[in-house]
N, C-alpha and C. Protein backbone atom coordinates (compact mmCIF):
# COMPACT_ATOMS: atom_id res chain seq x y z
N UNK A 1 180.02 142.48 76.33
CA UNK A 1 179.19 141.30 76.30
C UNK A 1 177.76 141.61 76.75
N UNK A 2 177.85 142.43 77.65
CA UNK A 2 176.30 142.45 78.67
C UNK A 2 175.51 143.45 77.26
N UNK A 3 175.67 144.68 76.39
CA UNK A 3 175.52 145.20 75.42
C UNK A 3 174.84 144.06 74.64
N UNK A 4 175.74 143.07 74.01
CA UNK A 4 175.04 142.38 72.94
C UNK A 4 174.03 141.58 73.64
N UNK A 5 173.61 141.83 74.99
CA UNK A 5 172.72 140.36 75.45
C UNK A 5 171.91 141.76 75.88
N UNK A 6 171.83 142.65 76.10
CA UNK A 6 170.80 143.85 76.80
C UNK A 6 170.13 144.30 75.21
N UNK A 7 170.80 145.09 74.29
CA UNK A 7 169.84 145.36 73.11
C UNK A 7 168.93 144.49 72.47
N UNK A 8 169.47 143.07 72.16
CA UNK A 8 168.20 142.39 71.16
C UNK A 8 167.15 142.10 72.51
N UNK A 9 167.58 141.91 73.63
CA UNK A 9 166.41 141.91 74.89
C UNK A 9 165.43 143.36 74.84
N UNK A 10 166.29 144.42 74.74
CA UNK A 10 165.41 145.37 74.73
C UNK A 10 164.38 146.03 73.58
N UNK A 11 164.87 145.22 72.16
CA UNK A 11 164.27 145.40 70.94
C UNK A 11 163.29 143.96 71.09
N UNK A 12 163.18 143.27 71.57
CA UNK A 12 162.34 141.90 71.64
C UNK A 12 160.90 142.23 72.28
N UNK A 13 161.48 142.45 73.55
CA UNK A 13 160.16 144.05 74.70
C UNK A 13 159.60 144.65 73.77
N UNK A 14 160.41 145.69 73.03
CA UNK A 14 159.56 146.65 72.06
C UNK A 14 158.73 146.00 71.23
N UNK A 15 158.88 145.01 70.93
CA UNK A 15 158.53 144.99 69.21
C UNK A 15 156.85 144.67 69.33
N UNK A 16 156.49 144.39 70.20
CA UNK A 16 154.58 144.26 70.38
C UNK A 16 154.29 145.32 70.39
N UNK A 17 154.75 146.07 71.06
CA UNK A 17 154.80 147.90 70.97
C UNK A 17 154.14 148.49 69.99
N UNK A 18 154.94 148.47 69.16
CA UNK A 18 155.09 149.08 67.72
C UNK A 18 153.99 148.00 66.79
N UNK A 19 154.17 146.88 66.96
CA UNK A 19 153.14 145.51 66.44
C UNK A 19 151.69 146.31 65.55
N UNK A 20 151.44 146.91 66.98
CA UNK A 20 149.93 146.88 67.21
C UNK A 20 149.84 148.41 66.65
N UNK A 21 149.34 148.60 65.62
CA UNK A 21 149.28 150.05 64.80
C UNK A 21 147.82 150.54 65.71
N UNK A 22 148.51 152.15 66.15
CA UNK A 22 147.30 153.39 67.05
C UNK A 22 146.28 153.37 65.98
N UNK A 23 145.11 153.39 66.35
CA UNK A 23 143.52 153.59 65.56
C UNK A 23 143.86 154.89 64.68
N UNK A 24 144.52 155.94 65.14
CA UNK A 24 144.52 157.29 64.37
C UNK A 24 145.38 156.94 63.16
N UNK A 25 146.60 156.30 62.92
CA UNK A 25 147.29 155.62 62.10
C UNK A 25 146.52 154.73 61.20
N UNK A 26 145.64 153.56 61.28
CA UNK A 26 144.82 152.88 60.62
C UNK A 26 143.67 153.68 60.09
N UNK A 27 143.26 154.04 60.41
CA UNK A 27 142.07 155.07 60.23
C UNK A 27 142.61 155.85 59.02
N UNK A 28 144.04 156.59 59.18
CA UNK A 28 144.38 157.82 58.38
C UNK A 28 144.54 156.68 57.04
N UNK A 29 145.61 155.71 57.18
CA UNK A 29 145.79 155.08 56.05
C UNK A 29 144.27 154.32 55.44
N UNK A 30 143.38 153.90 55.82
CA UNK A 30 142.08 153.48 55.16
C UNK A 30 141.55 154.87 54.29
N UNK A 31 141.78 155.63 55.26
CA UNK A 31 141.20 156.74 54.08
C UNK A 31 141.80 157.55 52.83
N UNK A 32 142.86 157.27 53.61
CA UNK A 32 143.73 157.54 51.94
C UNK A 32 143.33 156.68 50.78
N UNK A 33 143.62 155.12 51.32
CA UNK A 33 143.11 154.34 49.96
C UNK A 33 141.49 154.72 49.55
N UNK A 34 140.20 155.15 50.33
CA UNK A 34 139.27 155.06 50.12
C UNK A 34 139.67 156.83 49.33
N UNK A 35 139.86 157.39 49.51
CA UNK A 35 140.12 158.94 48.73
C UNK A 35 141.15 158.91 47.62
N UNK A 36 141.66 157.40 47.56
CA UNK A 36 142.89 157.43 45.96
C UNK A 36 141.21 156.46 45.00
N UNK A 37 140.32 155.77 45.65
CA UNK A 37 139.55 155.72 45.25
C UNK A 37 138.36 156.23 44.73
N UNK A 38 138.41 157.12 44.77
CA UNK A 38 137.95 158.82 43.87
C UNK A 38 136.44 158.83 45.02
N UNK A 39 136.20 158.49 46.36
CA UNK A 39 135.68 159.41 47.53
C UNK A 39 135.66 160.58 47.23
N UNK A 40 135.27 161.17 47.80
CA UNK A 40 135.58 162.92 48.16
C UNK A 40 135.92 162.68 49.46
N UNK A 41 136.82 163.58 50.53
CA UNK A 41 136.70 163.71 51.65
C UNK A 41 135.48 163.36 52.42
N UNK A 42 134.46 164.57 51.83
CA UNK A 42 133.59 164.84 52.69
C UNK A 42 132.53 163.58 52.37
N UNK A 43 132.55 162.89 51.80
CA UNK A 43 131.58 161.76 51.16
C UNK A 43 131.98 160.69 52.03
N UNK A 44 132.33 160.53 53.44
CA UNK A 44 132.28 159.18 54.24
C UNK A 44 132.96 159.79 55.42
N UNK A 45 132.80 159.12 56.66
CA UNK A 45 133.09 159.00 57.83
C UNK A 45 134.08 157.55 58.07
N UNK A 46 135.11 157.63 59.03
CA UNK A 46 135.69 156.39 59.47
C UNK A 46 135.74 156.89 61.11
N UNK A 47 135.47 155.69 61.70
CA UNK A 47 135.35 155.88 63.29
C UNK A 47 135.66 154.76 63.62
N UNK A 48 136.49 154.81 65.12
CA UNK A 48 137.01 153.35 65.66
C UNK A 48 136.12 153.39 67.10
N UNK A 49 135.43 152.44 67.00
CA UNK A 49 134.66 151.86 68.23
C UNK A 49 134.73 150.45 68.79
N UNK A 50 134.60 150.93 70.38
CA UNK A 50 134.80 149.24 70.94
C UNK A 50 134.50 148.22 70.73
N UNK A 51 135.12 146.82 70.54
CA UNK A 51 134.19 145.43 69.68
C UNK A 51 132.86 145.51 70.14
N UNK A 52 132.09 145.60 71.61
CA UNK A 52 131.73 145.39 72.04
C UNK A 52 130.23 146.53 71.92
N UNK A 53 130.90 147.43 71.07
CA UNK A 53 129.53 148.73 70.45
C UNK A 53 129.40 148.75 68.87
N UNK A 54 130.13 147.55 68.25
CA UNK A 54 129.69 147.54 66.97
C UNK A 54 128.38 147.27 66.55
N UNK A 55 127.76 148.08 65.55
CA UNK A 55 126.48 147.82 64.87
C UNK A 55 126.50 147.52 63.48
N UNK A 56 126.50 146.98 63.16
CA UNK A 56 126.63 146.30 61.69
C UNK A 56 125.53 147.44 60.44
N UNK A 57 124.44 147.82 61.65
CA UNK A 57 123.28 148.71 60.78
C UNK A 57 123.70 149.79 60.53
N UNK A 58 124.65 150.49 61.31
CA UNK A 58 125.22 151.99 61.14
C UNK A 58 126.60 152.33 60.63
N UNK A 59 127.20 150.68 60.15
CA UNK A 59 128.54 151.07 58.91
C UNK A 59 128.65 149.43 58.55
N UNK A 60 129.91 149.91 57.76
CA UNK A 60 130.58 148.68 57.40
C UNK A 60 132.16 148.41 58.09
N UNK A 61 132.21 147.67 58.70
CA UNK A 61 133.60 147.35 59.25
C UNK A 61 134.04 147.10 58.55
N UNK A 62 135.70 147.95 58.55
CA UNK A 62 136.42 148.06 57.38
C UNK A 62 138.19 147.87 58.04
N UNK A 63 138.39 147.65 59.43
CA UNK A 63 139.94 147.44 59.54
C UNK A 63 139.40 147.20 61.03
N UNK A 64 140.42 147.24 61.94
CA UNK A 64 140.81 147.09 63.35
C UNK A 64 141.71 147.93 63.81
N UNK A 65 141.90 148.08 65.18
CA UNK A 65 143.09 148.18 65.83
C UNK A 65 143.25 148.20 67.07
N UNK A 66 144.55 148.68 67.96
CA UNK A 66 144.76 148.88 69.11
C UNK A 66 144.29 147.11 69.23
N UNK A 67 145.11 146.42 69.18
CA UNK A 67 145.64 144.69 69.40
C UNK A 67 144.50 144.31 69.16
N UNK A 68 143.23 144.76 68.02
CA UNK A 68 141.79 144.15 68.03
C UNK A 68 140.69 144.02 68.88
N UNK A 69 140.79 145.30 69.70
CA UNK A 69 140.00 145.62 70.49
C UNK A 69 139.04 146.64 70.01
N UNK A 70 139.26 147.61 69.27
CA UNK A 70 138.43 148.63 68.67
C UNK A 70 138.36 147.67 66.80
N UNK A 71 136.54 148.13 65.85
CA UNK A 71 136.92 148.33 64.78
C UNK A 71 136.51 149.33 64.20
N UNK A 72 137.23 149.54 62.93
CA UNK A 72 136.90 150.97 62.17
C UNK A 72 135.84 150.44 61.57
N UNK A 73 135.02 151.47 61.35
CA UNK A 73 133.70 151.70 61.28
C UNK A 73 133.32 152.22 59.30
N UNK A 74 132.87 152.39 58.31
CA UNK A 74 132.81 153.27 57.40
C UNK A 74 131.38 153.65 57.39
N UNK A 75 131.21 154.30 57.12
CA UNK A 75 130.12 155.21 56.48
C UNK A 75 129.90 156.19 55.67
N UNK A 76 129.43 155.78 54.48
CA UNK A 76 129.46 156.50 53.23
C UNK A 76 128.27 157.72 53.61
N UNK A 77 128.16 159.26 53.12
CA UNK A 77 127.51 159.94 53.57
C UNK A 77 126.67 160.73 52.25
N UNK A 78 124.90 160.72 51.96
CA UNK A 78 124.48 160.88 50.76
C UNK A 78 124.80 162.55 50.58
């Protein structure tokens, strides 16, 4: 009994955990789609910076993460 009342308690805890996708994870997947979008690698930058150091003049915000505290950043490079 204590089993079926301890696991969905302990998967309930987790699950914000996992919720909130790591910046290195968001980041990797944005650039895949921006590189299935015929990018080159080397033709852009993605960077995750604090809400609070975004500049609108030095990219385009393009995702979030870490519970919306950081956003990814793009910058296309000539």
């Amino acid at each position: 009994m204590k089993t079926k009342i301890v696991i969905p308690l302990f998967l309930a805890l987790l699950a914000p955990a996992f919720a909130h996708a790591s910046c290195e994870s968001v980041i990797e997947e944005i650039r895949q789609k921006i590189i299935n979008n015929g990018v080159p690698k080397d033709g852009f930058s993605l960077v995750a910076v604090p809400n609070d150091e975004v500049d609108p003049a030095k990219g385009q915000v393009v995702g979030h993460c870490q519970n919306d505290t950081y956003k990814i950043i793009y910058t296309r490079h000539q």
